[in-house]
Each structure stands twice: as structure tokens, then as C-alpha cells.
PDB file of N, CA and C in Angstrom:
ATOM      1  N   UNK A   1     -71.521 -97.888-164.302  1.00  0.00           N
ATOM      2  CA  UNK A   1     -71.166 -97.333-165.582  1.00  0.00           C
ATOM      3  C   UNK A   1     -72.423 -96.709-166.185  1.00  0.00           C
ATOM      4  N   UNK A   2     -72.323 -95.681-166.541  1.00  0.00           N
ATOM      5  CA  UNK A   2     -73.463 -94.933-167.447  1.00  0.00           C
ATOM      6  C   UNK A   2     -73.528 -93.314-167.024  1.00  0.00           C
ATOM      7  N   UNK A   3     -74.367 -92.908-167.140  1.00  0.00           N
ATOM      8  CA  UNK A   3     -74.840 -91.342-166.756  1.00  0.00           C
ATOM      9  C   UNK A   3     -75.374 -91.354-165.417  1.00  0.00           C
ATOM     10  N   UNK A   4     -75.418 -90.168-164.778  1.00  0.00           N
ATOM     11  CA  UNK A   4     -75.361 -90.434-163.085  1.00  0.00           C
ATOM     12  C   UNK A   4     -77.069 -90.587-163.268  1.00  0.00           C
ATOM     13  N   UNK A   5     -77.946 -90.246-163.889  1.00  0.00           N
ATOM     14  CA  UNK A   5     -79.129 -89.585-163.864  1.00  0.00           C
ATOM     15  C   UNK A   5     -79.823 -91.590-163.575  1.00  0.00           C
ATOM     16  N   UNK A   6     -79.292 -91.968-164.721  1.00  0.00           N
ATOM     17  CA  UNK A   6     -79.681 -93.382-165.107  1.00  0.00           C
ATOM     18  C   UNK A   6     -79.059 -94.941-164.168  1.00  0.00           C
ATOM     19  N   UNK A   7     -77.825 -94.295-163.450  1.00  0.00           N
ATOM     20  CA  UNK A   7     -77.265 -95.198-162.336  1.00  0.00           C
ATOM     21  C   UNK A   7     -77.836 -94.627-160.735  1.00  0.00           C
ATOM     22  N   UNK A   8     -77.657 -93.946-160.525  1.00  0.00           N
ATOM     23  CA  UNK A   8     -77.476 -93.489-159.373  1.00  0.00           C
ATOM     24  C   UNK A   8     -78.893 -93.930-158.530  1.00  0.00           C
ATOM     25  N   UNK A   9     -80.002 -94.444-159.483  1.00  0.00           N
ATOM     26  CA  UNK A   9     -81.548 -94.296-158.520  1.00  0.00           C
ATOM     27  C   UNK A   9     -81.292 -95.965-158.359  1.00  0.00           C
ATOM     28  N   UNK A  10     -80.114 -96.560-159.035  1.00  0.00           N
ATOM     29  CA  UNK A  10     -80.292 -98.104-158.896  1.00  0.00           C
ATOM     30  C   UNK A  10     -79.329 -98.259-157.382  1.00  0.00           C
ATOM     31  N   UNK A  11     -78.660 -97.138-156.673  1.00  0.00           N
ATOM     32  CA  UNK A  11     -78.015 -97.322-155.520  1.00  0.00           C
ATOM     33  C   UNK A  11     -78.492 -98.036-154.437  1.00  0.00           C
ATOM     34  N   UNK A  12     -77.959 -98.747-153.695  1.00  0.00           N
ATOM     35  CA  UNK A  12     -78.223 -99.465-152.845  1.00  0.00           C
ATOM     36  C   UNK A  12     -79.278 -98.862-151.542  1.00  0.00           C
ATOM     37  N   UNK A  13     -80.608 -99.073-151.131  1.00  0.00           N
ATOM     38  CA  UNK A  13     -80.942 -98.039-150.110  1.00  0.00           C
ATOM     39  C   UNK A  13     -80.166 -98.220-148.710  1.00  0.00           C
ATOM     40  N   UNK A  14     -79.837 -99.193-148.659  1.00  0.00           N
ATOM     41  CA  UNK A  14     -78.928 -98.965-146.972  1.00  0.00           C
ATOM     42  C   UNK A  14     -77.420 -98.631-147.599  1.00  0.00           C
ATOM     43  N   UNK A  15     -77.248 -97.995-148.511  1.00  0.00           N
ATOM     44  CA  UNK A  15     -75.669 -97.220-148.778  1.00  0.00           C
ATOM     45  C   UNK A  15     -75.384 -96.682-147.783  1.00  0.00           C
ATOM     46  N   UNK A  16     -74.408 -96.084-146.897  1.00  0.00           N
ATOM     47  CA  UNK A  16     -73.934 -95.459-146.253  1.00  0.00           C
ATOM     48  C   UNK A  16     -72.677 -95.005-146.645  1.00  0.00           C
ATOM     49  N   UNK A  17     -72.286 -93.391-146.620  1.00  0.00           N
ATOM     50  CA  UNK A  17     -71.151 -92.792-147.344  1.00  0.00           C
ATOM     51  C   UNK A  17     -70.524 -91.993-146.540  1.00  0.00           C
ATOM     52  N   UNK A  18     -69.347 -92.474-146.609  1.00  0.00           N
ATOM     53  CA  UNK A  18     -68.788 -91.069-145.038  1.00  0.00           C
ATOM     54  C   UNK A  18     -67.899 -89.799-145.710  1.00  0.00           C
ATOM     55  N   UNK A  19     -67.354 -90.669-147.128  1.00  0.00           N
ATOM     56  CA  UNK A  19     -66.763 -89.688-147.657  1.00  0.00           C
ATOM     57  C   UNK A  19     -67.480 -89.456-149.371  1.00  0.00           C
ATOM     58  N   UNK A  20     -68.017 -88.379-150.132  1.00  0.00           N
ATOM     59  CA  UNK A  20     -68.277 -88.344-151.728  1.00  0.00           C
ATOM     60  C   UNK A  20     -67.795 -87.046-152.170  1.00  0.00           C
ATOM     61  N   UNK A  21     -66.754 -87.421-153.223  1.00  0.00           N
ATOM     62  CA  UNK A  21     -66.374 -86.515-153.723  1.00  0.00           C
ATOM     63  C   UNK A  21     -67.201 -86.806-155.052  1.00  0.00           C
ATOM     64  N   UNK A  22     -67.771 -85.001-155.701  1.00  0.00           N
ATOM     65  CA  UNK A  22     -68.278 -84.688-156.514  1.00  0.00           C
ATOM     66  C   UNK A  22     -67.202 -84.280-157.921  1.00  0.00           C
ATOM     67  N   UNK A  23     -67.461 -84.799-158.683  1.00  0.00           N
ATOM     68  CA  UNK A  23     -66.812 -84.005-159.857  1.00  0.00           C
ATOM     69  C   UNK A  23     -67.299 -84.110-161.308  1.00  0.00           C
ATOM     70  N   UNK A  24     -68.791 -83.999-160.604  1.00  0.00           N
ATOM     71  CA  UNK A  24     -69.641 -83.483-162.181  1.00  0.00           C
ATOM     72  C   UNK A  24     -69.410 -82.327-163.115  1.00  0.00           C
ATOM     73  N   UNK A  25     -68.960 -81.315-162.441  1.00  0.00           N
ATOM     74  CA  UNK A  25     -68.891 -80.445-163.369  1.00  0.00           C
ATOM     75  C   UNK A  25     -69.570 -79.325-163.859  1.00  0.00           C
ATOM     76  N   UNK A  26     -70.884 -80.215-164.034  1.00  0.00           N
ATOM     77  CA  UNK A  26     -71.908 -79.230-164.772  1.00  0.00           C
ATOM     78  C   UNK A  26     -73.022 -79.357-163.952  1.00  0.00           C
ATOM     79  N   UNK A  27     -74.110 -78.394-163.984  1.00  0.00           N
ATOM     80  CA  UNK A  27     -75.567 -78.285-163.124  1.00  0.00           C
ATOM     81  C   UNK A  27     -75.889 -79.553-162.629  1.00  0.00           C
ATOM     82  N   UNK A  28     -76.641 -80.062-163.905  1.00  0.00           N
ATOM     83  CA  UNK A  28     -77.364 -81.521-163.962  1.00  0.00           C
ATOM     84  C   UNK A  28     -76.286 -82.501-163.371  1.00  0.00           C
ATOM     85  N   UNK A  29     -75.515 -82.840-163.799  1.00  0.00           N
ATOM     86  CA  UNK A  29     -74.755 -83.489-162.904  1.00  0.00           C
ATOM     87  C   UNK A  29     -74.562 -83.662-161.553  1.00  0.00           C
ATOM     88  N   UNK A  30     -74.295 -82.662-161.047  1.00  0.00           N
ATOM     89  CA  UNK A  30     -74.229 -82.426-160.024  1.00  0.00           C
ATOM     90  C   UNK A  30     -75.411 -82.551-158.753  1.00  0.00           C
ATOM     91  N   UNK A  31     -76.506 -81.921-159.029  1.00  0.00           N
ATOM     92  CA  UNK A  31     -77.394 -81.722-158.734  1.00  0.00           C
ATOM     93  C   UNK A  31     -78.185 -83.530-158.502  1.00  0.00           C
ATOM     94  N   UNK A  32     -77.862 -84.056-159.901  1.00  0.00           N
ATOM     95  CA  UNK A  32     -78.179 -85.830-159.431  1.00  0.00           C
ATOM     96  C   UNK A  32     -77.610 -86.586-158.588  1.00  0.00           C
ATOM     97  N   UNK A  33     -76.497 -86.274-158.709  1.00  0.00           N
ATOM     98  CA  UNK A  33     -75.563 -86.953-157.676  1.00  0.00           C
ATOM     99  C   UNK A  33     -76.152 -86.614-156.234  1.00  0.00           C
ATOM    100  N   UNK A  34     -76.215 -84.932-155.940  1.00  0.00           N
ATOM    101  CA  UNK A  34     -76.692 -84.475-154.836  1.00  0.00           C
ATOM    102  C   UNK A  34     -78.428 -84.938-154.344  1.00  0.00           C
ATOM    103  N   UNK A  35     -78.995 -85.097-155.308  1.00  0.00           N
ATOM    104  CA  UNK A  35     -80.416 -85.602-154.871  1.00  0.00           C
ATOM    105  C   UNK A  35     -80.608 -87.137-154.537  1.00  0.00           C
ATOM    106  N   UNK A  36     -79.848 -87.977-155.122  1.00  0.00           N
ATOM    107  CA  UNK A  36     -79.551 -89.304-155.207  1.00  0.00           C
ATOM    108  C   UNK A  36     -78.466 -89.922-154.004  1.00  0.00           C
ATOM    109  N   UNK A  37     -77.863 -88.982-153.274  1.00  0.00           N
ATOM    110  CA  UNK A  37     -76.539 -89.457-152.532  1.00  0.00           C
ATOM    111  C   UNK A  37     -76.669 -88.882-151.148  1.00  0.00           C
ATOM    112  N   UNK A  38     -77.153 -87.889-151.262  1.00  0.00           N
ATOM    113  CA  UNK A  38     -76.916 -86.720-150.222  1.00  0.00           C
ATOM    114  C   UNK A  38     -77.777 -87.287-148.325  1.00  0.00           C
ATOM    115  N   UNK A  39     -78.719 -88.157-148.696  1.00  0.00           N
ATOM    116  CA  UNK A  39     -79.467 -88.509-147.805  1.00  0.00           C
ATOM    117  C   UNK A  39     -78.710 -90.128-146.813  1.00  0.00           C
ATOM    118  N   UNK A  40     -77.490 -90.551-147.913  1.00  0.00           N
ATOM    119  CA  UNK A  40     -77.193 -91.610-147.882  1.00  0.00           C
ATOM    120  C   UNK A  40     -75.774 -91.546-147.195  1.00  0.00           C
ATOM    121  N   UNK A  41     -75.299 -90.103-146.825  1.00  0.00           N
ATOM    122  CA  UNK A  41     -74.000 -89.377-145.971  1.00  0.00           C
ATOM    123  C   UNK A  41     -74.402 -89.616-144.488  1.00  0.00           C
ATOM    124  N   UNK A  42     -73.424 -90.270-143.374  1.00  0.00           N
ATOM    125  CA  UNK A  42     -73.683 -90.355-142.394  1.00  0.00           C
ATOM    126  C   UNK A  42     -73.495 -89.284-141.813  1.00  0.00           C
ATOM    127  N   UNK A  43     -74.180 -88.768-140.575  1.00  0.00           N
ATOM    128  CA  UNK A  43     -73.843 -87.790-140.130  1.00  0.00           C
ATOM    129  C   UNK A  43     -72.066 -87.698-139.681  1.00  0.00           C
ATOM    130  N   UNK A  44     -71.543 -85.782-139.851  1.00  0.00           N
ATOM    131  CA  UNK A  44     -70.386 -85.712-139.749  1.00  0.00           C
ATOM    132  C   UNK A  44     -69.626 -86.294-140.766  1.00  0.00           C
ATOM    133  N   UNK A  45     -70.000 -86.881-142.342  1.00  0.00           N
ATOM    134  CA  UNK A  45     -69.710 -87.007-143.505  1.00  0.00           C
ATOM    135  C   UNK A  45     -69.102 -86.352-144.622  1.00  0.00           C
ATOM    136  N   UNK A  46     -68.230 -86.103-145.272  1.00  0.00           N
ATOM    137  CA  UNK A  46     -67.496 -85.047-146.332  1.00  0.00           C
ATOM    138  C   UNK A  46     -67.985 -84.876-147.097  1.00  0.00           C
ATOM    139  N   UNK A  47     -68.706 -84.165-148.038  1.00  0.00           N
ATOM    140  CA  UNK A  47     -69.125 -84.329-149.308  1.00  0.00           C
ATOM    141  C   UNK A  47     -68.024 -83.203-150.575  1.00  0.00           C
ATOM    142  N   UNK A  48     -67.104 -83.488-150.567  1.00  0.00           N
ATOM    143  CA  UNK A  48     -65.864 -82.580-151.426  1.00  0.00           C
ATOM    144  C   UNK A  48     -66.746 -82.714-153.162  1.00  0.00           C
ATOM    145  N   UNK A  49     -66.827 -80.953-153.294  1.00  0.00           N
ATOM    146  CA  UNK A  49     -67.395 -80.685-154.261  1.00  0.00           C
ATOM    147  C   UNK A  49     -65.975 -80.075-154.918  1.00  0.00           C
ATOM    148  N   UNK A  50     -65.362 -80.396-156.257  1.00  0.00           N
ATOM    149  CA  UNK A  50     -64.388 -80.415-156.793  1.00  0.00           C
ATOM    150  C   UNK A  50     -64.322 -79.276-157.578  1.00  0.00           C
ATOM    151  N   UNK A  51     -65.517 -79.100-158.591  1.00  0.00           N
ATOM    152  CA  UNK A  51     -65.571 -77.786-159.479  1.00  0.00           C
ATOM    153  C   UNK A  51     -66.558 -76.496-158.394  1.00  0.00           C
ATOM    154  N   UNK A  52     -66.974 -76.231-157.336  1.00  0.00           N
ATOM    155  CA  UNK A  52     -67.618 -75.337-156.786  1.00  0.00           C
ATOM    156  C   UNK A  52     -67.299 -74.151-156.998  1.00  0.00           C
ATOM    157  N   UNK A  53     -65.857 -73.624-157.195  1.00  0.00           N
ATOM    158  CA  UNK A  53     -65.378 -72.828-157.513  1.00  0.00           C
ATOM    159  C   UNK A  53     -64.697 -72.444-158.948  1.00  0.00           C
ATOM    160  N   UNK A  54     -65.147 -73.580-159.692  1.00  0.00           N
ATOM    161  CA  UNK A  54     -64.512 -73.545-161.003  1.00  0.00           C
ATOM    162  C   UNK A  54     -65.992 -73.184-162.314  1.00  0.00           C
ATOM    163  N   UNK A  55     -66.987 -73.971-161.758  1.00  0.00           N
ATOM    164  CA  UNK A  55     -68.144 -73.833-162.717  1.00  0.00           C
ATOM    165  C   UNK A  55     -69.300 -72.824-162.311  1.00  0.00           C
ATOM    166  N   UNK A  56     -69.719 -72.117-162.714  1.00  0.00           N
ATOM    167  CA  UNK A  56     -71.177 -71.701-161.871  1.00  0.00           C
ATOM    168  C   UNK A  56     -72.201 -72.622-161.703  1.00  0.00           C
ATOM    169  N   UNK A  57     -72.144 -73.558-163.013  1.00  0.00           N
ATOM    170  CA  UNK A  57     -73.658 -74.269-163.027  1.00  0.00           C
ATOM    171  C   UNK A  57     -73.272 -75.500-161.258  1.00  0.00           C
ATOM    172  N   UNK A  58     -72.292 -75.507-161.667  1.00  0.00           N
ATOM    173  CA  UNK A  58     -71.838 -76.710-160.202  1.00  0.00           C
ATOM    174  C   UNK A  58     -72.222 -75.794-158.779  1.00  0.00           C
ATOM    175  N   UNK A  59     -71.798 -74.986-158.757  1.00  0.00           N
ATOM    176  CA  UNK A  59     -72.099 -74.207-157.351  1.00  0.00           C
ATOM    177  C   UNK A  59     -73.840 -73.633-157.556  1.00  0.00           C
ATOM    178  N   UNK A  60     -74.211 -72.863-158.103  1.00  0.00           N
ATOM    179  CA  UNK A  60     -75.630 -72.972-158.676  1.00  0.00           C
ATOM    180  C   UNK A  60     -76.471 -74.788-158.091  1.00  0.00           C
ATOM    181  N   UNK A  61     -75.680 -75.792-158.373  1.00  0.00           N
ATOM    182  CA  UNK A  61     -76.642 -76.889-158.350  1.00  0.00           C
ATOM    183  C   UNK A  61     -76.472 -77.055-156.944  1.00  0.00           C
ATOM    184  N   UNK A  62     -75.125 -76.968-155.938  1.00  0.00           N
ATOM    185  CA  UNK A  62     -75.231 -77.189-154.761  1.00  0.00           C
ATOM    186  C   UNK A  62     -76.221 -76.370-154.189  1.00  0.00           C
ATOM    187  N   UNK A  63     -76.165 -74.642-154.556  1.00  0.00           N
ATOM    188  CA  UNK A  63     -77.092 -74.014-153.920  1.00  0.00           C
ATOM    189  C   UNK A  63     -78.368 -74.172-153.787  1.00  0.00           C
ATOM    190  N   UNK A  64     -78.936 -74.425-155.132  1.00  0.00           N
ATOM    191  CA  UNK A  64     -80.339 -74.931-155.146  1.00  0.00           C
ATOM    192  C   UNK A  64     -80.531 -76.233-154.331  1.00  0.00           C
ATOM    193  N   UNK A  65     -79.802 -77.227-154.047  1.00  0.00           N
ATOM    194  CA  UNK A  65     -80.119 -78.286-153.575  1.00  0.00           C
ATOM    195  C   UNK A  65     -80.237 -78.304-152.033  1.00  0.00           C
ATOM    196  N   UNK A  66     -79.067 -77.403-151.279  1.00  0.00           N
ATOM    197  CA  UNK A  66     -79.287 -76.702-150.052  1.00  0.00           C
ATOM    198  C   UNK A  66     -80.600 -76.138-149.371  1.00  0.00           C
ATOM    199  N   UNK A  67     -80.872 -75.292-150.574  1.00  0.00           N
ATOM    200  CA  UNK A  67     -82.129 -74.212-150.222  1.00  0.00           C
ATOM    201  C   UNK A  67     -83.621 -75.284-150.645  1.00  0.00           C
ATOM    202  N   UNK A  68     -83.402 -75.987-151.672  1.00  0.00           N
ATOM    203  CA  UNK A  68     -84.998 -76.159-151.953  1.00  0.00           C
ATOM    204  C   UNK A  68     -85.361 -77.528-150.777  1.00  0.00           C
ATOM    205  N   UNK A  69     -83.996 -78.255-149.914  1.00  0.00           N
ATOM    206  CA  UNK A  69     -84.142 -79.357-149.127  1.00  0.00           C
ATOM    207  C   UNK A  69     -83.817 -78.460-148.027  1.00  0.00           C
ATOM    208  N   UNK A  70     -83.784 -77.446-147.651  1.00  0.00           N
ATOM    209  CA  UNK A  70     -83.811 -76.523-146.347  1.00  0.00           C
ATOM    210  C   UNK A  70     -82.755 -77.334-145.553  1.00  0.00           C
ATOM    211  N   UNK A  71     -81.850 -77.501-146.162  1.00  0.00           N
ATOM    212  CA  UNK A  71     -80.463 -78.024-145.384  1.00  0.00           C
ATOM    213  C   UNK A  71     -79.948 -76.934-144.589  1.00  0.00           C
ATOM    214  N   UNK A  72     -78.946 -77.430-143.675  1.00  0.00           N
ATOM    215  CA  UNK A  72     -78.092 -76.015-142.980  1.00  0.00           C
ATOM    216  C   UNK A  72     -77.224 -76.509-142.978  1.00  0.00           C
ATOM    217  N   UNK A  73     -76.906 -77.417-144.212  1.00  0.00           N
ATOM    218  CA  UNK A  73     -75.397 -77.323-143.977  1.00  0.00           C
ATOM    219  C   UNK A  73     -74.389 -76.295-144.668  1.00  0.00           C
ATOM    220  N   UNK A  74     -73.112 -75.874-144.312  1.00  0.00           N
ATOM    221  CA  UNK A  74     -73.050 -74.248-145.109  1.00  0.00           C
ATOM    222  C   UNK A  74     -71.895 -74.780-145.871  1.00  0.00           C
ATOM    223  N   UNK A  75     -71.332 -74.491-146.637  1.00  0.00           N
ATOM    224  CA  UNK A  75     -70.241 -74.766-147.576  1.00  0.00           C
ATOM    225  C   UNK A  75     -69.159 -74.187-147.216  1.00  0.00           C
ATOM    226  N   UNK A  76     -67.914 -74.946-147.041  1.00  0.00           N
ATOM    227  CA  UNK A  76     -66.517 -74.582-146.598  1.00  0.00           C
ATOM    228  C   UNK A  76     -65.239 -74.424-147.579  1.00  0.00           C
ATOM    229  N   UNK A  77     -64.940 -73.828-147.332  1.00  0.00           N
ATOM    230  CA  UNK A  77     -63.103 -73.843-148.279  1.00  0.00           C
ATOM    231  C   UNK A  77     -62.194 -74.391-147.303  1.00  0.00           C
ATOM    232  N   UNK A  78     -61.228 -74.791-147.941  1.00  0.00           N
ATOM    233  CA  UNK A  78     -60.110 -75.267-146.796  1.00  0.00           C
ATOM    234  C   UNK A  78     -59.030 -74.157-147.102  1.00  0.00           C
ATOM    235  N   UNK A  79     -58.694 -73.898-145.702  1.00  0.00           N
ATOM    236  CA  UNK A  79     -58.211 -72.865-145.661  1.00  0.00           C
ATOM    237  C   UNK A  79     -56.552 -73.300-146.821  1.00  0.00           C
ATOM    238  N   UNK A  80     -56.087 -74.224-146.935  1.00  0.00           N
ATOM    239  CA  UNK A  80     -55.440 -73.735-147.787  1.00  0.00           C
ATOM    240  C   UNK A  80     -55.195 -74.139-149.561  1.00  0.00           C
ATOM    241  N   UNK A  81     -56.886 -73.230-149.625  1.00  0.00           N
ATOM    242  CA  UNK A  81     -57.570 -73.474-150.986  1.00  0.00           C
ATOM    243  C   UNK A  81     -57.899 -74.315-151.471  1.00  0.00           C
ATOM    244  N   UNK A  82     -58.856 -73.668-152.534  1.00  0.00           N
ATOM    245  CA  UNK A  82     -59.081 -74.746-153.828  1.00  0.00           C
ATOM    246  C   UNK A  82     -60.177 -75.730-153.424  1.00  0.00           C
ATOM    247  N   UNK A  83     -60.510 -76.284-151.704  1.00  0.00           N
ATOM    248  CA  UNK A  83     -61.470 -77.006-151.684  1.00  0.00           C
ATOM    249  C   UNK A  83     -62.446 -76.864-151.158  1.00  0.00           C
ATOM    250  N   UNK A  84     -63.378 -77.175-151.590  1.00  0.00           N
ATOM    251  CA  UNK A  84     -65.091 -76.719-151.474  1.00  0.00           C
ATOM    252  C   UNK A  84     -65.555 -78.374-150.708  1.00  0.00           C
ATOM    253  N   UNK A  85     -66.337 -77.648-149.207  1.00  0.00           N
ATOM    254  CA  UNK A  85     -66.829 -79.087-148.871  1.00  0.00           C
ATOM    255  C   UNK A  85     -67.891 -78.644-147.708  1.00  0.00           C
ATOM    256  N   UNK A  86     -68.846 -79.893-147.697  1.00  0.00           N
ATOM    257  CA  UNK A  86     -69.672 -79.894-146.869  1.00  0.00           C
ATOM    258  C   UNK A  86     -69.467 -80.854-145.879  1.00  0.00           C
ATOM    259  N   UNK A  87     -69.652 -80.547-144.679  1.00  0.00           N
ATOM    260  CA  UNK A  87     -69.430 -81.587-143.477  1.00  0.00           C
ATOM    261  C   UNK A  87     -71.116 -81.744-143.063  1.00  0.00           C
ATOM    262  N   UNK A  88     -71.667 -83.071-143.654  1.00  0.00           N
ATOM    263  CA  UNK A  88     -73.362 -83.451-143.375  1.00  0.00           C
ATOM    264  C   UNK A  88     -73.372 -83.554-141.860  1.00  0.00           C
ATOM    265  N   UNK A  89     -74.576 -82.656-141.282  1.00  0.00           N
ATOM    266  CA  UNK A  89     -74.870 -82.573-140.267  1.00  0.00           C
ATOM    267  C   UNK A  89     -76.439 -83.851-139.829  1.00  0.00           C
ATOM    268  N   UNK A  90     -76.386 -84.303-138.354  1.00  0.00           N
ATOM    269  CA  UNK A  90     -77.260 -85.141-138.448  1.00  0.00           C
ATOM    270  C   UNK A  90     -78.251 -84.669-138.061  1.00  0.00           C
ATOM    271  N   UNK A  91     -79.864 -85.610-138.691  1.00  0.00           N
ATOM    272  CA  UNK A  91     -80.946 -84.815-138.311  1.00  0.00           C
ATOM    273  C   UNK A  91     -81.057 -84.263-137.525  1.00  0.00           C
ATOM    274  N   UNK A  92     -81.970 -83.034-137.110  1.00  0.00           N
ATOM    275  CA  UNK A  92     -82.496 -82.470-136.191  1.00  0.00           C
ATOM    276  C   UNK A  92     -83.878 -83.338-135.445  1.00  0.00           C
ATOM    277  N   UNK A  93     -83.802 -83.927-134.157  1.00  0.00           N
ATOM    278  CA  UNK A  93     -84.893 -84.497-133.436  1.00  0.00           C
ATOM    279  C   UNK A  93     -85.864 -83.475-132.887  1.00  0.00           C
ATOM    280  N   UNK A  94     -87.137 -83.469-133.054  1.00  0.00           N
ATOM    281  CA  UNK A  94     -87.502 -82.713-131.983  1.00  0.00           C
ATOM    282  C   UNK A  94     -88.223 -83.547-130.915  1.00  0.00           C
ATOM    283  N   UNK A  95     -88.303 -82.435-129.981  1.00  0.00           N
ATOM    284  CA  UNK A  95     -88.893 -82.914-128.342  1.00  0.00           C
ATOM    285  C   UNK A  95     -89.779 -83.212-128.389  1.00  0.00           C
ATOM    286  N   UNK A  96     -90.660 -82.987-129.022  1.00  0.00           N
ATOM    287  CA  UNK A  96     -92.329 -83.050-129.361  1.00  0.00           C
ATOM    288  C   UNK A  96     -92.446 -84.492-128.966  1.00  0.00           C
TER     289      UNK A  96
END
């Protein structure tokens, strides 16, 4: 219970999430949830973003969070509408 900003850093560190649906709404919101959760998706994980297509600041916060953590994961619609989602891909190992 509270604001995501002020709960979300008290999350458990061995969380594991296969499915998170988002429905912040707004930038900041969103964007906490995504910095706070996003690492904690097992690979091949859902992350259903609810307003992506409804808010700018919500799609704006996924984008930035994509690009400034050099993710590749790409954002999907389901083909029959309305839903915005990411399928978390698992790290990349290298050979080195």
C-alpha cells in the first residue's frame, strides 16, 4: 500500500515475476515500476503495459527506460488490439 516510488524499493530481491501488468498511467509511475520490477521478470516474461497507447507520458516512460538500459526488448500489440506488451528476453552471455 502506498505510492509505487516509496513501496516498490522495499520488494523482495529474489522476487521473480513471469507475468506484470502495468497500469500507472502517468510517466513517473510507470517508469518506477519499470526501474524497480523490470530486472526481477524471468526470462520469456509478460510485462502488459495497459495505458501505452492511451497516455504519452506512459509510452514516453517505457521508451526511455528501454533506451537509457539498452534493452532489446521491442514492444508488441496483440494483434487483436488494444494490448501493449513486452515479452523479457534473457541475458545475453558472452563467450569471452
Amino acid at each position: 500500500q502506498g505510492w509505487f516510488k516509496d513501496t516498490l524499493p522495499n520488494a523482495p530481491a529474489d522476487l521473480k515475476i513471469a507475468i506484470l501488468r502495468l497500469d500507472g498511467d502517468w510517466y513517473q509511475s510507470t517508469l518506477d515500476c519499470l526501474e524497480h520490477l523490470f530486472d526481477k521478470i524471468v526470462p520469456g516474461g509478460l510485462v502488459i503495459i495497459d495505458d501505452y497507447l492511451d497516455w504519452d507520458g506512459c509510452s514516453r516512460a517505457v521508451h526511455d527506460f528501454l533506451s537509457s538500459h539498452k534493452a532489446s526488448e521491442a514492444i508488441r500489440q496483440s494483434r487483436f488490439g488494444g494490448v501493449s506488451y513486452i515479452v523479457k528476453r534473457a541475458p545475453e552471455t558472452s563467450d569471452a
